[in-house]
N, C-alpha and C. Protein backbone atom coordinates (compact mmCIF):
# COMPACT_ATOMS: atom_id res chain seq x y z
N UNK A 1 110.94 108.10 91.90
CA UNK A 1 110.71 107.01 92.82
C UNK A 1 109.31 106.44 92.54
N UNK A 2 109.27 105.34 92.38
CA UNK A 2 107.91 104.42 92.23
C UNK A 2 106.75 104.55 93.51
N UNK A 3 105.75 104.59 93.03
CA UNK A 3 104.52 103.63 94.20
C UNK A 3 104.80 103.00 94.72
N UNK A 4 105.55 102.32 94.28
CA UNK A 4 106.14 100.55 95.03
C UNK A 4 107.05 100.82 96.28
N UNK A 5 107.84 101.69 95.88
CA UNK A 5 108.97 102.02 96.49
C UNK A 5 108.88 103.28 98.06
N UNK A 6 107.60 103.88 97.64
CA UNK A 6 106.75 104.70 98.61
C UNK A 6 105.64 103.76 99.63
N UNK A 7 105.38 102.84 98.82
CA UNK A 7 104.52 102.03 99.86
C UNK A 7 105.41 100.93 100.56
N UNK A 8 105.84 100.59 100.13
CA UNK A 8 107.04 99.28 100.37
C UNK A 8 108.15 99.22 100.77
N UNK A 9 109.00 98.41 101.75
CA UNK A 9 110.23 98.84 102.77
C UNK A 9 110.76 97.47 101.31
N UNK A 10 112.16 97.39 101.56
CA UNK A 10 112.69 96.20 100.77
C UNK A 10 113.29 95.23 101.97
N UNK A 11 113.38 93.35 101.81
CA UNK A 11 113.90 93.43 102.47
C UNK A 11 114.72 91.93 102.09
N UNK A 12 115.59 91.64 101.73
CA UNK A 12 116.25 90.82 101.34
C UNK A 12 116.08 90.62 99.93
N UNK A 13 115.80 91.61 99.08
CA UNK A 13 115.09 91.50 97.86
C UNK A 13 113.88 91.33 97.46
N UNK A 14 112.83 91.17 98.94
CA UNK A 14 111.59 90.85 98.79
C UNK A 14 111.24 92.40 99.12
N UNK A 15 109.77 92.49 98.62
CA UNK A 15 109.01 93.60 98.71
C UNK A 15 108.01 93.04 100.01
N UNK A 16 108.30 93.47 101.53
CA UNK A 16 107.05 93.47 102.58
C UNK A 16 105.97 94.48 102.38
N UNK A 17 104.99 94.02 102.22
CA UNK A 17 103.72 94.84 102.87
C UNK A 17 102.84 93.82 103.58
N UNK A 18 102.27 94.11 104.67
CA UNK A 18 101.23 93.51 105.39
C UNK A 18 100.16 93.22 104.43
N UNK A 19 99.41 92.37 104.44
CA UNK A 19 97.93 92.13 103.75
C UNK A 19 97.09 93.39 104.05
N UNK A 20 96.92 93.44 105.12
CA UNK A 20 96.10 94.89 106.16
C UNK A 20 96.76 96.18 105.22
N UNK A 21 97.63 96.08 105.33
CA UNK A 21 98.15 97.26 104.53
C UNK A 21 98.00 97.49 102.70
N UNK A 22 97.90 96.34 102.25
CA UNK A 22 97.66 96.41 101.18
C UNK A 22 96.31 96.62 100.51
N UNK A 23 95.69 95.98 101.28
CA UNK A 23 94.08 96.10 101.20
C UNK A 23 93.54 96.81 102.06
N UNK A 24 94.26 98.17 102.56
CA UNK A 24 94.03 99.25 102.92
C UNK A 24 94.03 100.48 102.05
N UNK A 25 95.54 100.13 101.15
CA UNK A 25 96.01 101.33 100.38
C UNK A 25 94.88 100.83 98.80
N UNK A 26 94.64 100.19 98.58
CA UNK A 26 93.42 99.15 97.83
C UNK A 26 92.46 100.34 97.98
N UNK A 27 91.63 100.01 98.69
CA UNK A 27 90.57 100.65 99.76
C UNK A 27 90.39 102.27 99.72
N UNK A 28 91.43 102.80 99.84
CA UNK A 28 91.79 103.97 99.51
C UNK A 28 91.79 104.59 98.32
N UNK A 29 92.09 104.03 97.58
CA UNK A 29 92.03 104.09 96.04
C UNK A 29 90.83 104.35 95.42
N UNK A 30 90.19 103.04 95.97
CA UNK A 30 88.67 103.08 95.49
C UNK A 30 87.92 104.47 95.83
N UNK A 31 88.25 104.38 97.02
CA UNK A 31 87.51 105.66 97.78
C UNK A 31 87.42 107.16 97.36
N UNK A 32 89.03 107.18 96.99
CA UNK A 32 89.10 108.46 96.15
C UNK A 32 88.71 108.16 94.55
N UNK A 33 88.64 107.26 94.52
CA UNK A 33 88.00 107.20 92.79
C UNK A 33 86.27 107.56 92.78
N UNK A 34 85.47 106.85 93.97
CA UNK A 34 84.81 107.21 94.44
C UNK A 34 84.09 108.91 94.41
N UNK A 35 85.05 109.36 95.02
CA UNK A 35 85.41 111.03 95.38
C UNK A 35 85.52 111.66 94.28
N UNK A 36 86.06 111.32 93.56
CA UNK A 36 86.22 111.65 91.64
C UNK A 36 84.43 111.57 91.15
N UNK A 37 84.41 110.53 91.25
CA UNK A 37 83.20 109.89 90.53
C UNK A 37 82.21 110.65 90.99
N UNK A 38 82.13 110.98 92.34
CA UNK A 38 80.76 112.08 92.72
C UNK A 38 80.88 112.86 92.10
N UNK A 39 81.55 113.82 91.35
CA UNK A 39 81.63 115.41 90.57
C UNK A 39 81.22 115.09 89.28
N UNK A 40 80.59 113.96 88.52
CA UNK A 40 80.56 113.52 87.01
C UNK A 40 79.16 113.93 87.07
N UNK A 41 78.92 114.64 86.35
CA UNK A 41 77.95 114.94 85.92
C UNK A 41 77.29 114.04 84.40
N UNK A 42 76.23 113.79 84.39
CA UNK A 42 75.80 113.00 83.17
C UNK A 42 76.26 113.39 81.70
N UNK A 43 76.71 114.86 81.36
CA UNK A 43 76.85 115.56 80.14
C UNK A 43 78.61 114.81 79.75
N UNK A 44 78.90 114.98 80.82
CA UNK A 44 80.59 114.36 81.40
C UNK A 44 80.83 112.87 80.52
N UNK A 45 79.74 112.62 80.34
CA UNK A 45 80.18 110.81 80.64
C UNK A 45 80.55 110.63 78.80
N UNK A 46 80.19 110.94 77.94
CA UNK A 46 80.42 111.44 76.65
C UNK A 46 82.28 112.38 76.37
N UNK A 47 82.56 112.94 77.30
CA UNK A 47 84.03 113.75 77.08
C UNK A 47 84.87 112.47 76.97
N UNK A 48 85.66 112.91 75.60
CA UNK A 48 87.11 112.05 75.69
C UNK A 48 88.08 113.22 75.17
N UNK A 49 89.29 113.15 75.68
CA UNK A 49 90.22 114.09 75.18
C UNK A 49 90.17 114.42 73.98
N UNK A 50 90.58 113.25 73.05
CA UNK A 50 90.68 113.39 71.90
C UNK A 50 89.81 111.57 70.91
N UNK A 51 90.07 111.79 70.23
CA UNK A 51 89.12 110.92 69.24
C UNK A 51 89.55 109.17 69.44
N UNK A 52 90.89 109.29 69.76
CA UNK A 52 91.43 107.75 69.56
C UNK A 52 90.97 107.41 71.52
N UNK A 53 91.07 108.43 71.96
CA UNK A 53 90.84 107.93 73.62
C UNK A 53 89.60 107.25 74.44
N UNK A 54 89.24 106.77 75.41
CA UNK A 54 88.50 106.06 75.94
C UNK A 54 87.74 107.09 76.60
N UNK A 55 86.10 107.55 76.36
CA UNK A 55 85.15 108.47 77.08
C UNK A 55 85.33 107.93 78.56
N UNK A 56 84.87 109.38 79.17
CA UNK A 56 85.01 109.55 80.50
C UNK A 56 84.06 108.04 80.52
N UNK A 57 82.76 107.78 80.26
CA UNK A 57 81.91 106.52 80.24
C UNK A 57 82.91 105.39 80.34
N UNK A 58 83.54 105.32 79.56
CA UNK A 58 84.14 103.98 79.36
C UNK A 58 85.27 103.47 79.61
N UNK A 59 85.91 104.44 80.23
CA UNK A 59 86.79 104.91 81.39
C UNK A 59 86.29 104.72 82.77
N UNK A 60 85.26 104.73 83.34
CA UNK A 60 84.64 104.37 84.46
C UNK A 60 83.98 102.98 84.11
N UNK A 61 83.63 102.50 82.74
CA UNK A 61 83.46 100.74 82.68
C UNK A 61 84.66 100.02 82.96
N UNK A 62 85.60 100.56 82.51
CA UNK A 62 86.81 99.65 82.47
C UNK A 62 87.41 99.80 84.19
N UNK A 63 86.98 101.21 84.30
CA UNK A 63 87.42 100.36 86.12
C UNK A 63 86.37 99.61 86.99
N UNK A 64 85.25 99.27 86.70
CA UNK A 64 84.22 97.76 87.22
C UNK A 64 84.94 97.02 87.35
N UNK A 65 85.61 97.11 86.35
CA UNK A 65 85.87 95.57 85.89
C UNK A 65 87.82 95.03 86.24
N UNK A 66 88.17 96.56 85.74
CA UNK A 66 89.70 95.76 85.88
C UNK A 66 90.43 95.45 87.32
N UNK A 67 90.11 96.39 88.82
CA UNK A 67 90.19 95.42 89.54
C UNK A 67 89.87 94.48 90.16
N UNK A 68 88.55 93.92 90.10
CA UNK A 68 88.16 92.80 90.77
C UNK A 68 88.75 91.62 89.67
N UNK A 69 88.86 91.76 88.03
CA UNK A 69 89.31 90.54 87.87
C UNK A 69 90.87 90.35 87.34
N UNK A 70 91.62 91.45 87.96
CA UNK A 70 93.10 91.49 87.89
C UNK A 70 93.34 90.78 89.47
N UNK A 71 92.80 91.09 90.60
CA UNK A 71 92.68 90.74 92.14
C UNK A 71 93.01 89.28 92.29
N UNK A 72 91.51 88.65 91.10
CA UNK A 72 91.13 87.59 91.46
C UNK A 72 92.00 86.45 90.53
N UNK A 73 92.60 87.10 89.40
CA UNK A 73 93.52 86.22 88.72
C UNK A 73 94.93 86.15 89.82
N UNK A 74 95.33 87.15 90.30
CA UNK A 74 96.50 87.11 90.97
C UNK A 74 96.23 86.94 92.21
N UNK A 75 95.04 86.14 92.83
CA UNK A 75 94.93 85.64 94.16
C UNK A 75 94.71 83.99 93.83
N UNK A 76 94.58 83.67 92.27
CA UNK A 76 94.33 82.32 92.34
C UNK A 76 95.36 81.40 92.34
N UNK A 77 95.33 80.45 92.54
CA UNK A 77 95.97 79.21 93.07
C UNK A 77 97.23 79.27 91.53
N UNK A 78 96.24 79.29 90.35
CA UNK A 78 97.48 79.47 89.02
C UNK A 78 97.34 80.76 88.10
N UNK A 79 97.19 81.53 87.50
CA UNK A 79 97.17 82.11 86.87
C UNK A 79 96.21 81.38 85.33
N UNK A 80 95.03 81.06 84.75
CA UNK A 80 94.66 80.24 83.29
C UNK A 80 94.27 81.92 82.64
N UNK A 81 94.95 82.33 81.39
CA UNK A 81 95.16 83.45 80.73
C UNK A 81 93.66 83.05 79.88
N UNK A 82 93.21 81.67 79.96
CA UNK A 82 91.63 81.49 79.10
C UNK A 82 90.65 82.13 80.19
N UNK A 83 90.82 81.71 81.30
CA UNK A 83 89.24 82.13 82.23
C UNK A 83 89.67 83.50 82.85
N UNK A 84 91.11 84.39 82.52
CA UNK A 84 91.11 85.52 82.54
C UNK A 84 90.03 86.41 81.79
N UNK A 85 90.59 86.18 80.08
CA UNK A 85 90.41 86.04 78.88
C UNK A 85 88.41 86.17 78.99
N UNK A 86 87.91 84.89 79.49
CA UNK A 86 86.14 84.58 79.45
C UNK A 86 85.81 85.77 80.92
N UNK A 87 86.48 85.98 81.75
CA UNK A 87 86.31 86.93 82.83
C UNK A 87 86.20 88.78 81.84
N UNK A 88 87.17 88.90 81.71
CA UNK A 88 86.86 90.26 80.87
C UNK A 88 86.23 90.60 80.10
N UNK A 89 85.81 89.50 79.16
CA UNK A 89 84.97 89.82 78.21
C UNK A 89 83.44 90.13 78.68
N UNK A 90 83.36 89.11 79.47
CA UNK A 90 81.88 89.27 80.69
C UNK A 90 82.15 90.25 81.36
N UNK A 91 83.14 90.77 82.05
CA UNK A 91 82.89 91.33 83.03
C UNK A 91 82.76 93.16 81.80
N UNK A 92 83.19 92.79 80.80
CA UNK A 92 83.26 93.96 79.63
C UNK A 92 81.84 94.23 79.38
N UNK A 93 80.88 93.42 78.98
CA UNK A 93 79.66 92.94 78.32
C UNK A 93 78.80 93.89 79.21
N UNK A 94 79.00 93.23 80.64
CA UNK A 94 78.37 93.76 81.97
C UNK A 94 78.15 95.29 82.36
N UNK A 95 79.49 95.83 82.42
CA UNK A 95 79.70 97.08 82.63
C UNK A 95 79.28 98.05 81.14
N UNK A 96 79.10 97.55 80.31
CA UNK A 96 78.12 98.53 79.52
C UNK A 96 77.04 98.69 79.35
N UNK A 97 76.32 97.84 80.51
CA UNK A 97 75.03 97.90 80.52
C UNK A 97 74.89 98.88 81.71
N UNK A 98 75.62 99.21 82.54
CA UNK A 98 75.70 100.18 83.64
C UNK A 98 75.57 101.49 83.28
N UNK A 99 74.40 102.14 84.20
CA UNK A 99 74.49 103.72 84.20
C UNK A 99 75.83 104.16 85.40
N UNK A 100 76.13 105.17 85.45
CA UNK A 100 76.43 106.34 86.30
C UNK A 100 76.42 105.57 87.78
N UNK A 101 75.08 105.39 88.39
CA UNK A 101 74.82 105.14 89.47
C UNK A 101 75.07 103.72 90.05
N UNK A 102 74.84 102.97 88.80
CA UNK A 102 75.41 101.48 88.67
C UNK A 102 76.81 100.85 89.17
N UNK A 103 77.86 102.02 88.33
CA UNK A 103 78.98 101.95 88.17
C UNK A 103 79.51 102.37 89.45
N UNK A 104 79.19 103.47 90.29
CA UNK A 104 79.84 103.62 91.34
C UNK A 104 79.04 102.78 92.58
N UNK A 105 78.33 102.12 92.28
CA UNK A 105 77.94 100.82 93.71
C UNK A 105 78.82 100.12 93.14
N UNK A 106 78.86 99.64 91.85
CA UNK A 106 80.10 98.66 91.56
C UNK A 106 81.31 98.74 92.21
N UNK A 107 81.59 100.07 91.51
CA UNK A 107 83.56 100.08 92.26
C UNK A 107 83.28 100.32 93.52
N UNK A 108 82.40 100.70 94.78
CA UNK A 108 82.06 101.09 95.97
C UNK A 108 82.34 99.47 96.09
N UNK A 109 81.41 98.80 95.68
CA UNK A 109 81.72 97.41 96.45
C UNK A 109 83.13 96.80 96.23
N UNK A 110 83.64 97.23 95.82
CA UNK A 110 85.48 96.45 95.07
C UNK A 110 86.03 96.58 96.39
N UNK A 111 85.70 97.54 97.56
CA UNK A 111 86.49 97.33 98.96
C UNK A 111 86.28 96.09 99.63
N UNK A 112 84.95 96.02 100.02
CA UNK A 112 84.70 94.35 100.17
C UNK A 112 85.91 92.96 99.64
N UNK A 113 85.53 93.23 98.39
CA UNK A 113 86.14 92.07 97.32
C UNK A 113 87.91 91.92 98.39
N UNK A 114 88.64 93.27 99.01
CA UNK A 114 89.86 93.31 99.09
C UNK A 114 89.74 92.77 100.64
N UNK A 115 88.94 92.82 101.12
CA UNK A 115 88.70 92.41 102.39
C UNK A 115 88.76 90.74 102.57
N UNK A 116 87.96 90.47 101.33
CA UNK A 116 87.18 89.18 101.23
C UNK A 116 88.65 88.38 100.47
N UNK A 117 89.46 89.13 99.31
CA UNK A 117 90.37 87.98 98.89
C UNK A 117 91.90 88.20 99.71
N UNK A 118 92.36 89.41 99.91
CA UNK A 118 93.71 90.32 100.25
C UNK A 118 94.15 89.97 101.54
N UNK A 119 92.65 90.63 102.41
CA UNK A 119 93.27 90.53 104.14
C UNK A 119 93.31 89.09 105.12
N UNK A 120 92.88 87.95 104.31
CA UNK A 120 92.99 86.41 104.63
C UNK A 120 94.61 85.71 103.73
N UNK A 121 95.27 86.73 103.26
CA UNK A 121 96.38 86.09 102.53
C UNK A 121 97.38 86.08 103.63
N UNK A 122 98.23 85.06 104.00
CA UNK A 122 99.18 85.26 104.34
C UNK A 122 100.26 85.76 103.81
N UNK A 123 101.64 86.07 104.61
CA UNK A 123 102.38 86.49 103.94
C UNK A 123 103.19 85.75 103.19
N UNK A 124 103.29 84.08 103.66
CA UNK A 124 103.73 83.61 102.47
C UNK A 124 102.81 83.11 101.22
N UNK A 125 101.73 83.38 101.55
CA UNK A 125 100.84 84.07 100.31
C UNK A 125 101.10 84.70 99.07
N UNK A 126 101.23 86.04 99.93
CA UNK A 126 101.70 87.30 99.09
C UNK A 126 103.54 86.96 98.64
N UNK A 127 104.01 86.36 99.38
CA UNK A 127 105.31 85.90 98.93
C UNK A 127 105.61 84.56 97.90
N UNK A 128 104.72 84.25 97.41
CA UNK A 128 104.53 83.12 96.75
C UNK A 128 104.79 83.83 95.53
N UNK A 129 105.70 82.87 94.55
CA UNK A 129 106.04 83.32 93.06
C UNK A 129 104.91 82.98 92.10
N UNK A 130 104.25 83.76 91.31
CA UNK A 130 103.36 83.48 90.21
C UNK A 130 103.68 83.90 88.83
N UNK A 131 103.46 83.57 88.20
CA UNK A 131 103.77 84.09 86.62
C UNK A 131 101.96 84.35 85.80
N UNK A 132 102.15 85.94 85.15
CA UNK A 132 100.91 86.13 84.76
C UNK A 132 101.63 87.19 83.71
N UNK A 133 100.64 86.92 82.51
CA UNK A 133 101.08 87.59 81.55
C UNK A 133 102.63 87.30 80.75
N UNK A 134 103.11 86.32 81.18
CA UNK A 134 104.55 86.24 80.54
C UNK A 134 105.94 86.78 81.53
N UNK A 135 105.20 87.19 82.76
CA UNK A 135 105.80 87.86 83.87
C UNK A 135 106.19 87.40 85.14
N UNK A 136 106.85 86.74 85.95
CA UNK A 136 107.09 86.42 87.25
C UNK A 136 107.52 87.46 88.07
N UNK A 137 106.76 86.81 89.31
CA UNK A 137 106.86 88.31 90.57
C UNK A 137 106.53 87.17 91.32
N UNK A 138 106.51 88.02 92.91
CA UNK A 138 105.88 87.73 94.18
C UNK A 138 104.24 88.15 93.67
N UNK A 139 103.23 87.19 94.16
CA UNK A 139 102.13 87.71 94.34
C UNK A 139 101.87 88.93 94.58
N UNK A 140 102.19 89.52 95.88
CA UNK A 140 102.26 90.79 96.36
C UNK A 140 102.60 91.87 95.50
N UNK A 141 104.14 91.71 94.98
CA UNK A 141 104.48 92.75 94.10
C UNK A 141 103.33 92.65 93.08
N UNK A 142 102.73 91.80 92.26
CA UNK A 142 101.62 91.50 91.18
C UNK A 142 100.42 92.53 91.55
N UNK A 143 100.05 92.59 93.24
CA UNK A 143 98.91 93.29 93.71
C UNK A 143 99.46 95.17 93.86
N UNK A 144 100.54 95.03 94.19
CA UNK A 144 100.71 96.04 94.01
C UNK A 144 101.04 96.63 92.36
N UNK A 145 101.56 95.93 91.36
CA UNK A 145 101.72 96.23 90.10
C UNK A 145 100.81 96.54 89.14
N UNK A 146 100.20 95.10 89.26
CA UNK A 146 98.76 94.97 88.41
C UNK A 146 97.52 95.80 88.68
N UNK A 147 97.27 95.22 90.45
CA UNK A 147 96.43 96.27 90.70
C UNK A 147 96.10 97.41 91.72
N UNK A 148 97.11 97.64 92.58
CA UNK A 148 97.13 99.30 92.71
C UNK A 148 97.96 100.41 92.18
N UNK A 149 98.61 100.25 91.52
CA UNK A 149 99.35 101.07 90.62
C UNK A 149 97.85 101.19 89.04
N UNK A 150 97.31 100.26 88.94
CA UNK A 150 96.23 100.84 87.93
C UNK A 150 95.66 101.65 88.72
N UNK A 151 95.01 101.46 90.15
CA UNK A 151 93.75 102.38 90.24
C UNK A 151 94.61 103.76 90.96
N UNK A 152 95.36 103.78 91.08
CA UNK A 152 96.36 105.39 91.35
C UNK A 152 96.29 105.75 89.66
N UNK A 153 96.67 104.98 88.70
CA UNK A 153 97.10 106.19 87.42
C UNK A 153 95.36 106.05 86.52
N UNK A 154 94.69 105.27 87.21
CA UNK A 154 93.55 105.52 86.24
C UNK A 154 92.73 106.58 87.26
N UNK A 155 92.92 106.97 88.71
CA UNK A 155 92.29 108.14 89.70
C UNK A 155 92.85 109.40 89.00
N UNK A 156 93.60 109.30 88.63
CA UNK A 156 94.81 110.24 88.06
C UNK A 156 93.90 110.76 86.70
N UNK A 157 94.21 109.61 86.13
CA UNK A 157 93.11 109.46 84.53
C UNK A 157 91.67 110.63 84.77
N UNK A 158 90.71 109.94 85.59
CA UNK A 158 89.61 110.14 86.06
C UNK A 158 90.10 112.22 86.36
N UNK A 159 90.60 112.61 86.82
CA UNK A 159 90.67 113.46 87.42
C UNK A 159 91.22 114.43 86.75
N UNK A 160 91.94 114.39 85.91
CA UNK A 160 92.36 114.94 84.64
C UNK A 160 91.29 115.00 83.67
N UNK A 161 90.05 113.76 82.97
CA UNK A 161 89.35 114.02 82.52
C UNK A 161 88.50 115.18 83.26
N UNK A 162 88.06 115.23 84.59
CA UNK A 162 87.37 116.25 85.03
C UNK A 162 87.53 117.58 85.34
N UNK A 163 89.15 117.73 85.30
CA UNK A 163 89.39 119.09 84.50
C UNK A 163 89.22 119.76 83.66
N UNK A 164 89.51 118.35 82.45
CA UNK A 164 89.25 119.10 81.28
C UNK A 164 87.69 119.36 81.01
N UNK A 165 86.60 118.54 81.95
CA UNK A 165 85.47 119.20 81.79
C UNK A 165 85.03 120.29 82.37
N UNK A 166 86.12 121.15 82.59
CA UNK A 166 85.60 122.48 83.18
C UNK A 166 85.57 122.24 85.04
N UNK A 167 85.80 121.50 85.46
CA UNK A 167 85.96 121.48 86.61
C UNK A 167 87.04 121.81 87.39
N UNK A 168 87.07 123.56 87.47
CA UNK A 168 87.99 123.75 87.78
C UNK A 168 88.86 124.11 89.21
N UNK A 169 87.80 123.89 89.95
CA UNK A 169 87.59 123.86 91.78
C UNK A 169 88.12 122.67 91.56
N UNK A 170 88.64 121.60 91.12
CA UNK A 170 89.23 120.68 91.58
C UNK A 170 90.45 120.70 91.85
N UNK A 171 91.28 120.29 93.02
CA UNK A 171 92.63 120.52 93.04
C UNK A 171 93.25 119.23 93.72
N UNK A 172 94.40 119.16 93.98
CA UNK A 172 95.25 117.88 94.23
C UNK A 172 94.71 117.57 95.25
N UNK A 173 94.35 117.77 96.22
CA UNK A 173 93.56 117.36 97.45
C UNK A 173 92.32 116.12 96.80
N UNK A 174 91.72 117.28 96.03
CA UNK A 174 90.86 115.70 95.53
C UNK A 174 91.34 114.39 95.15
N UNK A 175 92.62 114.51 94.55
CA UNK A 175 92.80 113.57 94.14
C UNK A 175 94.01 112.70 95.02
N UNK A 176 94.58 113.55 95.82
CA UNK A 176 95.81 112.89 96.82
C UNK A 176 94.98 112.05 97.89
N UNK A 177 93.87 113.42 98.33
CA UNK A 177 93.34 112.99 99.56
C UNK A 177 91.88 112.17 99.56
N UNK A 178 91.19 112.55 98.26
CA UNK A 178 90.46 111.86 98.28
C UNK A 178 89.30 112.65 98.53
N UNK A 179 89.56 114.47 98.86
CA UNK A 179 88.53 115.29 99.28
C UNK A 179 88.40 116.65 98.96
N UNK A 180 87.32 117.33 98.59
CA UNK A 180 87.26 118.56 98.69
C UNK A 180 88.15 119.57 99.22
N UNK A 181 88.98 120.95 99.11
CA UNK A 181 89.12 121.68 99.48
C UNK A 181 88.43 122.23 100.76
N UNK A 182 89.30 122.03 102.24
CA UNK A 182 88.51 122.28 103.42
C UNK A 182 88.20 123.99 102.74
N UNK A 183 87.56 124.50 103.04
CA UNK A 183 86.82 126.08 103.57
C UNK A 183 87.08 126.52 104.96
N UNK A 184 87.57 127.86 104.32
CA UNK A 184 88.33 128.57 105.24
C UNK A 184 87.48 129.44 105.84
């Protein structure tokens, strides 16, 4: 069973979620990525699984960047794949100039951004057909596709890399809930 299908009731073929709700479960995401991101230690930021893969570093650049301008392409009026295109590359440029500490005020502030574009959408907003990437959907389904289904499998990502750095007090709680192991 999908994300989609766990967050989302169906209902005439449309996918409902509230705005509030979406840019809640948004919000959440961040938060536990967040929660991830506190346990990185500086030695950390250098680990990649293997040779062809993206370092824990650059793995935390690429999430700066990929939801605020996946959000903001699929909240705009059309979809232009050029000022996507001039958006990533900047917003690419940017995030490698970021330390550690940089990077998590960055994604810390990405809750805002969901406040500021998500919870002012109506629902025929979010029900509005867009085409991005060669793809047609509901807006909505797009926010849930594009971008909370990335930041669930890249928390996922994140959290798996920090296993494999020896972090081995970490358990599904961190990453379901977003928290430490209560103490008993």
């Amino acid at each position: 069973m999908s994300l989609l299908s766990h967050l989302a009731r169906e209902e005439g073929g449309h996918v409902v979620l509230t705005n509030d709700e979406l840019a809640g479960a948004l919000k959440n995401e961040v938060r536990t990525l967040l929660h991830l991101i506190s346990k990185v230690e500086t030695p950390m930021l250098d680990f990649r699984p293997t040779a062809k893969q993206r370092s824990l570093l650059e793995l935390l650049q690429y999430l700066t960047i990929m939801g605020p301008i996946h959000l903001r392409a699929v909240m705009a009026d059309t979809f232009d794949m050029d000022a996507w295109r001039q958006a990533w590359t900047a917003g690419k440029a940017n995030a490698k100039s970021l330390n550690l500490e940089e990077m998590t005020a960055a994604l810390g502030a990405q809750s805002g951004l969901f406040a500021e574009l998500v919870r002012p959408a109506s629902d025929a907003d979010l029900r509005a057909e867009i085409e991005m990437f060669g793809h047609k959907a509901s807006r909505g389904s797009m926010l849930v596709s594009l971008v909370l289904n990335h930041y669930v499998g890249y928390c996922m990502q994140v959290f798996l890399y920090l296993k494999m750095c020896g972090l081995e007090e970490l358990s599904t709680i961190n990453l379901w809930a977003g928290m430490d192991t209560p103490r008993r």
